[in-house]
Protein backbone atom coordinates (compact mmCIF):
# COMPACT_ATOMS: atom_id res chain seq x y z
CA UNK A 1 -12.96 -15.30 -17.31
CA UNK A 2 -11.28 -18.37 -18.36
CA UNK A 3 -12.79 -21.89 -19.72
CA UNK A 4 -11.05 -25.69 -19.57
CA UNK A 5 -7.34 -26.59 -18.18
CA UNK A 6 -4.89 -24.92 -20.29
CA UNK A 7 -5.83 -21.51 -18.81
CA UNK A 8 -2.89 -19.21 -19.25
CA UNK A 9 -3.62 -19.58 -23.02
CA UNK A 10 -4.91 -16.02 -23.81
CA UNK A 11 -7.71 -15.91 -26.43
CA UNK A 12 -5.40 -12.30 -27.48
CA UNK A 13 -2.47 -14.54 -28.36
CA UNK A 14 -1.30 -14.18 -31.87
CA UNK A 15 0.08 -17.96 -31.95
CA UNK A 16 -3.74 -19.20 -31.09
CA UNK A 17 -4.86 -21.97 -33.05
CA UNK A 18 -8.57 -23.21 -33.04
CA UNK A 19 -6.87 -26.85 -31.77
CA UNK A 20 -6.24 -24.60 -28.58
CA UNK A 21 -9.86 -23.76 -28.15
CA UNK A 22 -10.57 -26.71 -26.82
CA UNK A 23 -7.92 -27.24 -23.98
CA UNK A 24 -8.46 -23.71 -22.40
CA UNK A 25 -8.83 -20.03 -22.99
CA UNK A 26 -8.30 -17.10 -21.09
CA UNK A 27 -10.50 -14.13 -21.64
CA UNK A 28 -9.03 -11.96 -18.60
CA UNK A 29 -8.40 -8.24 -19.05
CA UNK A 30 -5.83 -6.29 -16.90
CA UNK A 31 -7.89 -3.66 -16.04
CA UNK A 32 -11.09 -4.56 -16.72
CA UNK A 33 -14.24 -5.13 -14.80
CA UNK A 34 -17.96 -6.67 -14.42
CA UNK A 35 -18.84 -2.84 -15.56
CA UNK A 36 -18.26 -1.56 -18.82
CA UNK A 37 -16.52 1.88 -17.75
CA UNK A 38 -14.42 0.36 -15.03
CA UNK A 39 -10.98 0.69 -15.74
CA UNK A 40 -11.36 2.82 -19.00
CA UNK A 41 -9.59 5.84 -16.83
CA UNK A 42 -6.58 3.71 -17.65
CA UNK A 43 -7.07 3.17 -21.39
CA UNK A 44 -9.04 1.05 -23.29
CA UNK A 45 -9.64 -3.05 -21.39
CA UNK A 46 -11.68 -6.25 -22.50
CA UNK A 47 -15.11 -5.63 -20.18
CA UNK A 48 -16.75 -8.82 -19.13
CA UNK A 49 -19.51 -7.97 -21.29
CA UNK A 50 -17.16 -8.12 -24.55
CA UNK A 51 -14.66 -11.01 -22.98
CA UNK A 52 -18.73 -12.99 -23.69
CA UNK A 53 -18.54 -11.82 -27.19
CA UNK A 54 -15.42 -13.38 -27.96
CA UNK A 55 -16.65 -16.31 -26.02
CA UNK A 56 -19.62 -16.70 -28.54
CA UNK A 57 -17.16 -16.36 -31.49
CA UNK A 58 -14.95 -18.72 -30.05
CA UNK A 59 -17.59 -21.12 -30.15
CA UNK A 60 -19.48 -20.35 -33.34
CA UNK A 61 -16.31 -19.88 -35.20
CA UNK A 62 -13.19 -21.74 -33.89
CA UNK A 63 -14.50 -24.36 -31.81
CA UNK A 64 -16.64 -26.50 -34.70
CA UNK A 65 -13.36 -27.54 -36.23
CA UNK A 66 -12.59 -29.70 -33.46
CA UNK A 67 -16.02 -31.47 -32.88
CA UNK A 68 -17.80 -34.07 -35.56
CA UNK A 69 -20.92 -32.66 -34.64
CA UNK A 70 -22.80 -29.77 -32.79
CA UNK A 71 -23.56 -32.08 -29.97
CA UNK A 72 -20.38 -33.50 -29.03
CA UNK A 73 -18.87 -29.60 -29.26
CA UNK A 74 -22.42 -28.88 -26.46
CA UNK A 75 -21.26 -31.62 -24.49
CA UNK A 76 -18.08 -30.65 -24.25
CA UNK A 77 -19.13 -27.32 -23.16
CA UNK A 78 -21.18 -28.75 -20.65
CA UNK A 79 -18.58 -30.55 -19.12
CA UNK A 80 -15.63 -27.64 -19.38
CA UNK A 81 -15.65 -25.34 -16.14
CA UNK A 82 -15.66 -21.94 -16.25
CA UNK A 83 -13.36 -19.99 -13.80
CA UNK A 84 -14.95 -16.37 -12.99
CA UNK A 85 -12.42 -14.07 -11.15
CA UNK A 86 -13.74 -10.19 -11.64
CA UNK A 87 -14.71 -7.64 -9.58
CA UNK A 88 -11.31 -6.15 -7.82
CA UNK A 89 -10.91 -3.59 -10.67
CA UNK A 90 -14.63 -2.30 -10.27
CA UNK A 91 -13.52 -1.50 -6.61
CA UNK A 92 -9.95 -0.38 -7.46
CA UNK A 93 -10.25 1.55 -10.59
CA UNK A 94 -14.18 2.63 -10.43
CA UNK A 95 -15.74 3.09 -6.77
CA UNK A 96 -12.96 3.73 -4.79
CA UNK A 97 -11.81 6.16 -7.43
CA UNK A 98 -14.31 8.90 -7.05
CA UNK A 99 -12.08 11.48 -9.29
CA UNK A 100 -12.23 9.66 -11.91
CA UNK A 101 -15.92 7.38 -11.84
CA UNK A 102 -19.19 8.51 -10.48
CA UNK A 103 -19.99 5.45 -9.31
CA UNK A 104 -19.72 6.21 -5.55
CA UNK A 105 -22.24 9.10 -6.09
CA UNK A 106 -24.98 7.24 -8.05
CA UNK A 107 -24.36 4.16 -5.25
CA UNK A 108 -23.65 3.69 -1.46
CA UNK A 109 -21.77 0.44 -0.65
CA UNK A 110 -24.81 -1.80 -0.59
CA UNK A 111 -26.27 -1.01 -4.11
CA UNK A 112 -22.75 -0.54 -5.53
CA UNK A 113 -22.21 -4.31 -4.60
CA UNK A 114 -25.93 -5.48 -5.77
CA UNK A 115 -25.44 -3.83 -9.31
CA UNK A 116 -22.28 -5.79 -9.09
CA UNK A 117 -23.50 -9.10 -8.22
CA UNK A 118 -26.58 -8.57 -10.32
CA UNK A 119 -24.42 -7.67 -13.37
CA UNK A 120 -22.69 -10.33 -12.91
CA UNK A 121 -25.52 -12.93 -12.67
CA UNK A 122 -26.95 -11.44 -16.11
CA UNK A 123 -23.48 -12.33 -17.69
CA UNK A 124 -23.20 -15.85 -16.16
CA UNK A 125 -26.75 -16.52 -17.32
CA UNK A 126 -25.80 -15.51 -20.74
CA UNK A 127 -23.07 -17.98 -20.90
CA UNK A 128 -25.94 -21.04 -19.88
CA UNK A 129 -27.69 -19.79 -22.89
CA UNK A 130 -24.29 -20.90 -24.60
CA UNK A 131 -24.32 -24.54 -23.46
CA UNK A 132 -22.09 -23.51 -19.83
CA UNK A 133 -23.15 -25.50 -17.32
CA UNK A 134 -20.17 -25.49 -14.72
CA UNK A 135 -19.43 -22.39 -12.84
CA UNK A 136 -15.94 -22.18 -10.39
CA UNK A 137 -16.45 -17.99 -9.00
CA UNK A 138 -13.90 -16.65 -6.63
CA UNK A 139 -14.99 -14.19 -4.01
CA UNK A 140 -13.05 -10.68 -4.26
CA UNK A 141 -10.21 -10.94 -2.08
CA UNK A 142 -9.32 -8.51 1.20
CA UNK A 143 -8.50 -5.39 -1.18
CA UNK A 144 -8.15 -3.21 1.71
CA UNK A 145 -4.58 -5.19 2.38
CA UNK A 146 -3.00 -4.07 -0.86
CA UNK A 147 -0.75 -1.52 -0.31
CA UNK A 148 -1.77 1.22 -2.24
CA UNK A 149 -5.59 0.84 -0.38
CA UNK A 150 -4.28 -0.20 3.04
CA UNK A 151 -1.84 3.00 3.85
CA UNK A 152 -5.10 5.22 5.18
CA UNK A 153 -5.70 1.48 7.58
CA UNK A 154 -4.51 1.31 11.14
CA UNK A 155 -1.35 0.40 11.78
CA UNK A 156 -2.06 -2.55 14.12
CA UNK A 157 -3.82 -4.48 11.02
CA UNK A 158 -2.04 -3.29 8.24
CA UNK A 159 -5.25 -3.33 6.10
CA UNK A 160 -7.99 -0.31 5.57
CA UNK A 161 -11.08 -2.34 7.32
CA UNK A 162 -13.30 -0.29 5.40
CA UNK A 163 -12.58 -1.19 2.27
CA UNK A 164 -12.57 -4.63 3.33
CA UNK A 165 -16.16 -3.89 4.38
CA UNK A 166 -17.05 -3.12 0.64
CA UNK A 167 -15.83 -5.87 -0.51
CA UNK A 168 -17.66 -8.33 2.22
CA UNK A 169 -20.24 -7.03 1.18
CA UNK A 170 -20.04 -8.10 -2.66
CA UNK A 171 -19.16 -11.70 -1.62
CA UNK A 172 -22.34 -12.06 0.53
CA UNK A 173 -24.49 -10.87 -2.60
CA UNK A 174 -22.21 -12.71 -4.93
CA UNK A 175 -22.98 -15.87 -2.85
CA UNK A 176 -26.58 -15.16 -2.92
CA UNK A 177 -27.07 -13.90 -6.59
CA UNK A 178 -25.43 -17.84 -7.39
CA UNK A 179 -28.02 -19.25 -4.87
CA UNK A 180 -30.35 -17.84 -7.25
CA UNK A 181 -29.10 -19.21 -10.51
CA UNK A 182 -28.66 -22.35 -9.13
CA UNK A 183 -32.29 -22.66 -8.18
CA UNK A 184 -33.27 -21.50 -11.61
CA UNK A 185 -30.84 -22.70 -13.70
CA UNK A 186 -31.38 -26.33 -13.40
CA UNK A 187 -28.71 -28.82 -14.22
CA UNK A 188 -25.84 -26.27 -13.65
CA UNK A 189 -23.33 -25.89 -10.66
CA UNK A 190 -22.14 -22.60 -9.13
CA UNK A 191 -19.41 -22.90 -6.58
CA UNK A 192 -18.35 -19.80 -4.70
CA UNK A 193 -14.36 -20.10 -4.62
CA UNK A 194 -14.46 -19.26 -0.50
CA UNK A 195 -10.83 -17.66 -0.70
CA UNK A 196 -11.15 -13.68 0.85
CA UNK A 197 -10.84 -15.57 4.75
CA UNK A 198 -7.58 -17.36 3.35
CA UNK A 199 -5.83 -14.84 1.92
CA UNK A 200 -6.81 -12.01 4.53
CA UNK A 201 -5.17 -13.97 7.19
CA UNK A 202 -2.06 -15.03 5.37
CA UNK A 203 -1.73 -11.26 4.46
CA UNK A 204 -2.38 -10.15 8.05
CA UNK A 205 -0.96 -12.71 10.19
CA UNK A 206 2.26 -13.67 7.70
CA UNK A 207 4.18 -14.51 11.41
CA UNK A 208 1.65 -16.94 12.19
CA UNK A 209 2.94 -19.13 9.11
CA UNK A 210 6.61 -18.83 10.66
CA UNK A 211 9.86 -17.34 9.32
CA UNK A 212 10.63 -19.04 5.88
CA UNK A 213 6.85 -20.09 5.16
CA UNK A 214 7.11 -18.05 2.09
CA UNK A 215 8.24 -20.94 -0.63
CA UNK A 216 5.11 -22.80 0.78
CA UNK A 217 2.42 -19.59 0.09
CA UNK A 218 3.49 -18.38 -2.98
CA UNK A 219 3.37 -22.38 -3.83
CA UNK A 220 -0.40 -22.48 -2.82
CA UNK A 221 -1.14 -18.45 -4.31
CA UNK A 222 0.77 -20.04 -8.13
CA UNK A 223 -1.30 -23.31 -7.36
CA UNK A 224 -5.07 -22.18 -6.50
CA UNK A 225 -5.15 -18.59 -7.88
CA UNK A 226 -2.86 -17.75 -10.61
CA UNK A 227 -5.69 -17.03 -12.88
CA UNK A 228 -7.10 -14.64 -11.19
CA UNK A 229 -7.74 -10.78 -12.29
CA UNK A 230 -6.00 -9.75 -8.96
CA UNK A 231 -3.06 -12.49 -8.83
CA UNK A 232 -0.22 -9.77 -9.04
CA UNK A 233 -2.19 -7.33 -6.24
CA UNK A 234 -2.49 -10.89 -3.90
CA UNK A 235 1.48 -11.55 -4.45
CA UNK A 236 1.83 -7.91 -3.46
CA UNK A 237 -0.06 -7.93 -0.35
CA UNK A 238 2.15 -11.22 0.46
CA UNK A 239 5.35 -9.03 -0.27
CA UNK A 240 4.09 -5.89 1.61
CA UNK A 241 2.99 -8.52 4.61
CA UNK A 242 6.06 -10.18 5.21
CA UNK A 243 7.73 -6.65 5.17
CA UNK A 244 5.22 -4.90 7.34
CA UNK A 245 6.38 -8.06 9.78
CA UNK A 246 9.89 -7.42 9.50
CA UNK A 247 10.34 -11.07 8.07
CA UNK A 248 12.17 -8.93 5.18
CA UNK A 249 14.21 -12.85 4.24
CA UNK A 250 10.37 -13.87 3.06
CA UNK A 251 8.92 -10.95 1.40
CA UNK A 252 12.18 -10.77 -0.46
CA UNK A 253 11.46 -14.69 -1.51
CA UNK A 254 8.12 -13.47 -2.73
CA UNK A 255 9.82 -10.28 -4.25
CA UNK A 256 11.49 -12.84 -6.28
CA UNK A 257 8.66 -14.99 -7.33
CA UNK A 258 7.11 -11.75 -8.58
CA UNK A 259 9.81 -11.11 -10.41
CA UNK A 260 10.25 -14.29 -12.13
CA UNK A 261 5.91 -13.91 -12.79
CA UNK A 262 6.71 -10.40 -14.33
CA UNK A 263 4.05 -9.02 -11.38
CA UNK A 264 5.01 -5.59 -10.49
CA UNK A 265 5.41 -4.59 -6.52
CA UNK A 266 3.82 -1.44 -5.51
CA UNK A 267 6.13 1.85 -4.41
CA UNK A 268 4.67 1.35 -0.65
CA UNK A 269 5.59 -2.27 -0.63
CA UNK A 270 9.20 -1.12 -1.85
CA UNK A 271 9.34 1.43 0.84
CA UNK A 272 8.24 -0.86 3.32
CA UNK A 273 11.28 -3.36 2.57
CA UNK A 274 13.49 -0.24 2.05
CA UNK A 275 12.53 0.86 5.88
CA UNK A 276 13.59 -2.82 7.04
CA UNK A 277 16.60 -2.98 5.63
CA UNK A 278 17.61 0.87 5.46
CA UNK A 279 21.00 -0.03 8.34
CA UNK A 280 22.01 -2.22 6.20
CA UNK A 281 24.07 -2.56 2.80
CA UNK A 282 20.99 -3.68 0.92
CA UNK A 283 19.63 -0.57 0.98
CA UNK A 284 21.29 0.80 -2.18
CA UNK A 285 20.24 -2.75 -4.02
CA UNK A 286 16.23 -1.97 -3.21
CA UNK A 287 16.18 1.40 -4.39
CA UNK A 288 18.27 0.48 -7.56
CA UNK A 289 15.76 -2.14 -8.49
CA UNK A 290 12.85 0.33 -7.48
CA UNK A 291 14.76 2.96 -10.37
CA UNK A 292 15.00 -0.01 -12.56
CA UNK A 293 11.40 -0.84 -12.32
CA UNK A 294 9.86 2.31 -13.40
CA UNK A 295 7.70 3.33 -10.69
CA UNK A 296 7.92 6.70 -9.61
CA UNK A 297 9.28 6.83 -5.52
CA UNK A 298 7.06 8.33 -3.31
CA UNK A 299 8.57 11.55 -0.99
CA UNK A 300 8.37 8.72 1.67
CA UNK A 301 10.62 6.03 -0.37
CA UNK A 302 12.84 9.28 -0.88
CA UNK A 303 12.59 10.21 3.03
CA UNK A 304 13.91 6.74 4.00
CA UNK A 305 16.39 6.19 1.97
CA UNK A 306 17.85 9.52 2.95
CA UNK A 307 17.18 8.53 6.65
CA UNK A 308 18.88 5.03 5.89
CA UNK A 309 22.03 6.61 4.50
CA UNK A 310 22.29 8.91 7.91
CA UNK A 311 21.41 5.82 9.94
CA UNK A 312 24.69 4.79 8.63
CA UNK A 313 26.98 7.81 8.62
CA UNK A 314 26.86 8.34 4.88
CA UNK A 315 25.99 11.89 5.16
CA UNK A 316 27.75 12.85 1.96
CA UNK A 317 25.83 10.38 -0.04
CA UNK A 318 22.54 12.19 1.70
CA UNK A 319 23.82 15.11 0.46
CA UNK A 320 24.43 14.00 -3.13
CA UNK A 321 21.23 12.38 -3.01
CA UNK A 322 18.93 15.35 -1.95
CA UNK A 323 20.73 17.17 -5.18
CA UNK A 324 20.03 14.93 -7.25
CA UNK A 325 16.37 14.93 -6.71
CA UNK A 326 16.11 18.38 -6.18
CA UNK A 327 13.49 19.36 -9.02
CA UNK A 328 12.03 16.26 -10.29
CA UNK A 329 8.46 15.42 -9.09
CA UNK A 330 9.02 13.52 -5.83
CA UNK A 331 12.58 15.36 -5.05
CA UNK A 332 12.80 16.93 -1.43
CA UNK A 333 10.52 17.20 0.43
CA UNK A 334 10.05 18.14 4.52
CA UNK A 335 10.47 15.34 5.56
CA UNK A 336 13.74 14.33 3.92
CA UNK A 337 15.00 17.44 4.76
CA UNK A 338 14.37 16.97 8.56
CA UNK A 339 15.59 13.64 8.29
CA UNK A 340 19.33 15.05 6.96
CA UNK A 341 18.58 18.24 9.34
CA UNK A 342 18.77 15.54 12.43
CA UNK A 343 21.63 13.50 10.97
CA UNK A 344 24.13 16.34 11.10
CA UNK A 345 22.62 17.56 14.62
CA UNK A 346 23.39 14.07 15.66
CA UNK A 347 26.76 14.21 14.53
CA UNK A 348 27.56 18.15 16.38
CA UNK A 349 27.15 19.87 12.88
CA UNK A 350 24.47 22.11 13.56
CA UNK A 351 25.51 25.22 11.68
CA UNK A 352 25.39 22.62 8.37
CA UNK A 353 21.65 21.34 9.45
CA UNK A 354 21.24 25.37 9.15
CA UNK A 355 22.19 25.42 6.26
CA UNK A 356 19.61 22.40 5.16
CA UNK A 357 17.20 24.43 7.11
CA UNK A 358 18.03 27.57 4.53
CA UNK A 359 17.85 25.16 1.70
CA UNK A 360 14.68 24.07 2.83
CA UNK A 361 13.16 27.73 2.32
CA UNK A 362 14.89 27.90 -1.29
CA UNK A 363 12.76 24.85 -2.33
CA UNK A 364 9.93 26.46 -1.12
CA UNK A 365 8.79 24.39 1.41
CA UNK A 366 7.35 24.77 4.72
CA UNK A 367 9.48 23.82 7.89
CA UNK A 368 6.66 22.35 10.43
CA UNK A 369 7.55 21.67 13.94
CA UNK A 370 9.51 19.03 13.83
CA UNK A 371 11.68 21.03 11.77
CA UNK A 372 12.49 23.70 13.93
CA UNK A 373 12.86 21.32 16.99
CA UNK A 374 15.77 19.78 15.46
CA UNK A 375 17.69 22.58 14.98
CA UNK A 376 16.83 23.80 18.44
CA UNK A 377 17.29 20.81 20.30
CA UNK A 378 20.79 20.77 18.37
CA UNK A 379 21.68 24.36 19.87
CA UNK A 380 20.47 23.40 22.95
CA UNK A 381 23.14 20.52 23.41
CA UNK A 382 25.84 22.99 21.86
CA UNK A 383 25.01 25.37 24.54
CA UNK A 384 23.31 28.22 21.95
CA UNK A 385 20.59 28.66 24.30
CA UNK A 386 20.04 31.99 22.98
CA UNK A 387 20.15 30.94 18.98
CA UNK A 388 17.86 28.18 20.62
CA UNK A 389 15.03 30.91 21.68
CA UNK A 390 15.79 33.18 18.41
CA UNK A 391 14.90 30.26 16.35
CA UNK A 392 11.48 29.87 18.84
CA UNK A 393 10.67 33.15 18.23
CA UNK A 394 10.89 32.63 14.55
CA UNK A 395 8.71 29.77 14.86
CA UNK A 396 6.02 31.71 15.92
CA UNK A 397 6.55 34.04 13.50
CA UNK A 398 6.15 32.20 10.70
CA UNK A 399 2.88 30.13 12.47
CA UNK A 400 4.70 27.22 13.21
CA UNK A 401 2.85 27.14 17.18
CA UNK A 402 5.69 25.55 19.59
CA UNK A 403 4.35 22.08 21.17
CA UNK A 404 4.97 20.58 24.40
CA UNK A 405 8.32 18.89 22.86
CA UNK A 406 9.61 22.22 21.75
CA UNK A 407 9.44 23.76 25.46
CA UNK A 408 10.89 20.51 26.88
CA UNK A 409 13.85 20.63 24.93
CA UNK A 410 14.19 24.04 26.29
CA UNK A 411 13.70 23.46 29.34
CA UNK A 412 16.26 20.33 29.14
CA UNK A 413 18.42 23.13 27.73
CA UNK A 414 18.63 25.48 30.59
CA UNK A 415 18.62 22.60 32.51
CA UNK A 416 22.06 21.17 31.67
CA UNK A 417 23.33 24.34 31.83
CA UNK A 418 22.34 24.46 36.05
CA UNK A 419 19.93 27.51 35.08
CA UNK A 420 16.40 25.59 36.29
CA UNK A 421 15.25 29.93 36.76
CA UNK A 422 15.30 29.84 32.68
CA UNK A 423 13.59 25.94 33.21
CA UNK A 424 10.50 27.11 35.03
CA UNK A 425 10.40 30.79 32.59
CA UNK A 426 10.12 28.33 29.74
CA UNK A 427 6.91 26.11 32.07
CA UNK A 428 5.27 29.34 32.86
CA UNK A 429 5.44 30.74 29.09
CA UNK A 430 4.43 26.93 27.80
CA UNK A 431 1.71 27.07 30.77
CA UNK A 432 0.30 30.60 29.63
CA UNK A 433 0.07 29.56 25.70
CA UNK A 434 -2.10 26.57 27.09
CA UNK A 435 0.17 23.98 26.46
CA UNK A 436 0.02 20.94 28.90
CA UNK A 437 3.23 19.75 30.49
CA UNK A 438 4.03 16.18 30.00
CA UNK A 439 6.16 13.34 31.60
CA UNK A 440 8.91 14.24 30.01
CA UNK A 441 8.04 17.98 31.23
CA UNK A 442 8.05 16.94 34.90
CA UNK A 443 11.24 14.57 34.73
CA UNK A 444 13.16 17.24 33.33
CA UNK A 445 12.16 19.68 36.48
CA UNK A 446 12.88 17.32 38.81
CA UNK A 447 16.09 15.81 37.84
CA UNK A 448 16.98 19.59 37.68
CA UNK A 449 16.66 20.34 41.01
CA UNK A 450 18.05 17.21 42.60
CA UNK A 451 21.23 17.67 40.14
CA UNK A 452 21.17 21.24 41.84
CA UNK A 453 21.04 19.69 45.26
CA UNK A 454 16.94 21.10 45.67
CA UNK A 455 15.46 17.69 46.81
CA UNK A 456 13.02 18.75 48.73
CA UNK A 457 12.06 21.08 45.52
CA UNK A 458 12.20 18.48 43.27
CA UNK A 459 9.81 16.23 45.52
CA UNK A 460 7.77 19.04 45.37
């Protein structure tokens, strides 16, 4: 909540003096919501309910100074406009957190989002009964595009449409519950800040703005919005936008910005700039400024990096890396390993993606399918069809069941060694554990027998 034009003032800020009170306060909370208990999982926050109470000090006690009498300091109050930007973090850190709140058990969406808007209109009415007249409310933006909410959404949007959903919801009730107090509240002007349509298509259609439109959005998101509640989770959806696009020159502009804002990017939007640039030699800078930032890397951040330093030959630093995790909370994990596992394969050093494969089951983890068809599709091309088939058998022993890629690299095995007999024993066994053949399954059979001279067979 923030009053006047001077709005980056906090009312927290130990150099406040009551001069200031007049020009602009900001009453905004990091973590705090229109609920009392949102946030709190996170430590203690400034609720809307108590960012009121300091409003009514404010005015009792520091505001009379500057005013000759109590109706020049009401007319003045009358005239100031009140920016309202809450609501993410009762989404964010209450209702979508169902560990931690019970929120989503006491309410579905619908009355989650009228308590909400209901709430809210008790607060704003409380602030009329304080001389407020002029209200400026932003709509909750498209939460479902930040980062850490959209990596459950489809790929093709980017965004987690359901939590968008919630949220629509809210600013349909928000936009009625002002409809209200505008009808009741004579003499006083709510305006819904219309900004969820804006900022859900700059965040999902970034490419429609062009390659180097960043300078120009973070201008307008510093411009229109930079007092809201959500300000650094907007910049971050920009950042993880632009990435998700591959226009990494732009999110790394808004990287930047964020930076100089002291707005912290999420891990995923990290990883998704680290995935962009991981064949080239930036990816060393992105992960050192993801270690100098604090936040804890994900097993995926670790995975691509990993992946990024095989991408470019630098198996030893793979190495040295995997080592160097090894034991801390995010160190290997399968998926890095398979990721070295197939960079050695790659290179013809299959008895050292082995090894990996050995060091794998001395972390404790689980290899999964993809794990064993890497080492046997690396046999296969050395010619260790047999090792290939031991390491099958294992497979199954352990309850890893072998797919239809597994018995296609097989059968591509015996297959460039002229033996299509061992080809179609590999079909029939893949046939009898009710496995489907494939495209891939079929090419490999056919180019088989018309490298063997069988066209007719292969037609066939």
């Amino acid at each position: 909540m923030a009053l006047g034009s001077k709005l980056s003032l906090s009312i927290l800020d130990p150099a406040l003096q009551p001069s200031d009170t007049v020009e602009g306060l900001n009453y905004a909370s990091g973590s705090a919501g229109i609920l009392p208990e949102t946030g709190r999982a996170l430590g203690d926050n400034i609720s809307l309910k108590k960012q009121i109470k300091m409003f009514r000090t404010t005015v009792r006690k520091y505001m009379p100074e500057s005013f000759k009498t109590k109706k020049e300091l009401k007319t003045h109050l009358s005239r100031s406009i009140f920016l309202i930007h809450i609501g993410s973090n009762d989404y964010i850190n209450n209702f979508l957190q169902p560990r931690l709140y019970n929120s989503s058990r006491h309410y579905n969406a619908n009355q989650f989002a009228q308590v909400l808007a209901h709430q809210l209109g008790t607060s704003l009415k409380e602030l009329h009964g304080w001389g407020v007249r002029k209200f400026l409310v932003f709509q909750i933006p498209p939460l479902g595009c930040y980062p850490t909410l959209a990596k459950s959404g489809r790929p093709k949007t980017g965004c987690d449409e359901g939590v968008n959903t919630l949220v629509s919801i809210y600013n349909k009730k928000l936009a009625r519950e002002l409809k209200r107090l505008r009808s009741t509240l004579k003499g006083s002007t709510f305006v819904v800040a219309k900004s969820y349509n804006l900022i859900y298509d700059m965040v999902k259609n970034p490419a429609h703005y062009g390659s180097g439109s960043a300078p120009s959005l973070c201008e307008l998101l510093w411009n229109s919005f930079r007092d809201w509640d959500s300000n650094g989770v907007v910049w971050d959806m920009l950042a993880f936008a632009y990435s998700r696009s591959e226009m990494v020159h732009d999110a790394l502009v808004v990287l930047a910005k964020m930076k100089d804002l002291s707005f912290q990017p999420s891990i995923l939007t990290y990883s998704s700039l680290l995935y962009n640039l991981r064949c080239t030699d930036h990816l060393w800078n992105v992960y050192d400024e993801i270690k100098s930032s604090g936040i804890p890397p994900s097993e995926f951040t670790n995975s691509i990096f990993i992946d990024g330093l095989c991408r470019q030959s630098r198996l030893q630093d793979a190495v040295s890396f995997i080592q160097e995790t090894e034991g801390k909370e995010f160190g290997p994990s399968i998926v890095s390993f398979n990721t070295l596992m197939s960079g050695f394969c790659k290179m013809g050093f299959v008895d050292v993606a082995k090894s990996f494969f050995c060091m794998m089951l001395n972390c404790g983890l689980r290899p999964d399918a993809y794990s064993y068809n890497i080492l046997i599709h690396g046999l296969c091309i050395a010619g260790s069809l047999e090792e290939a088939l031991e390491f099958t058998i294992d497979m199954e022993r352990h309850g890893v069941e072998p797919d239809v890629v597994t018995y296609n690299i097989l059968a591509k095995g015996f297959r460039l060694l002229g033996l299509m007999s061992g080809a179609w024993k590999v079909i029939e066994k893949m046939l009898l554990k009710g496995v489907n053949p494939d495209v891939v399954t079929y090419t490999i059979l056919i180019c088989g027998h018309c490298q063997m001279g069988n066209i007719e067979e292969g037609f066939s």
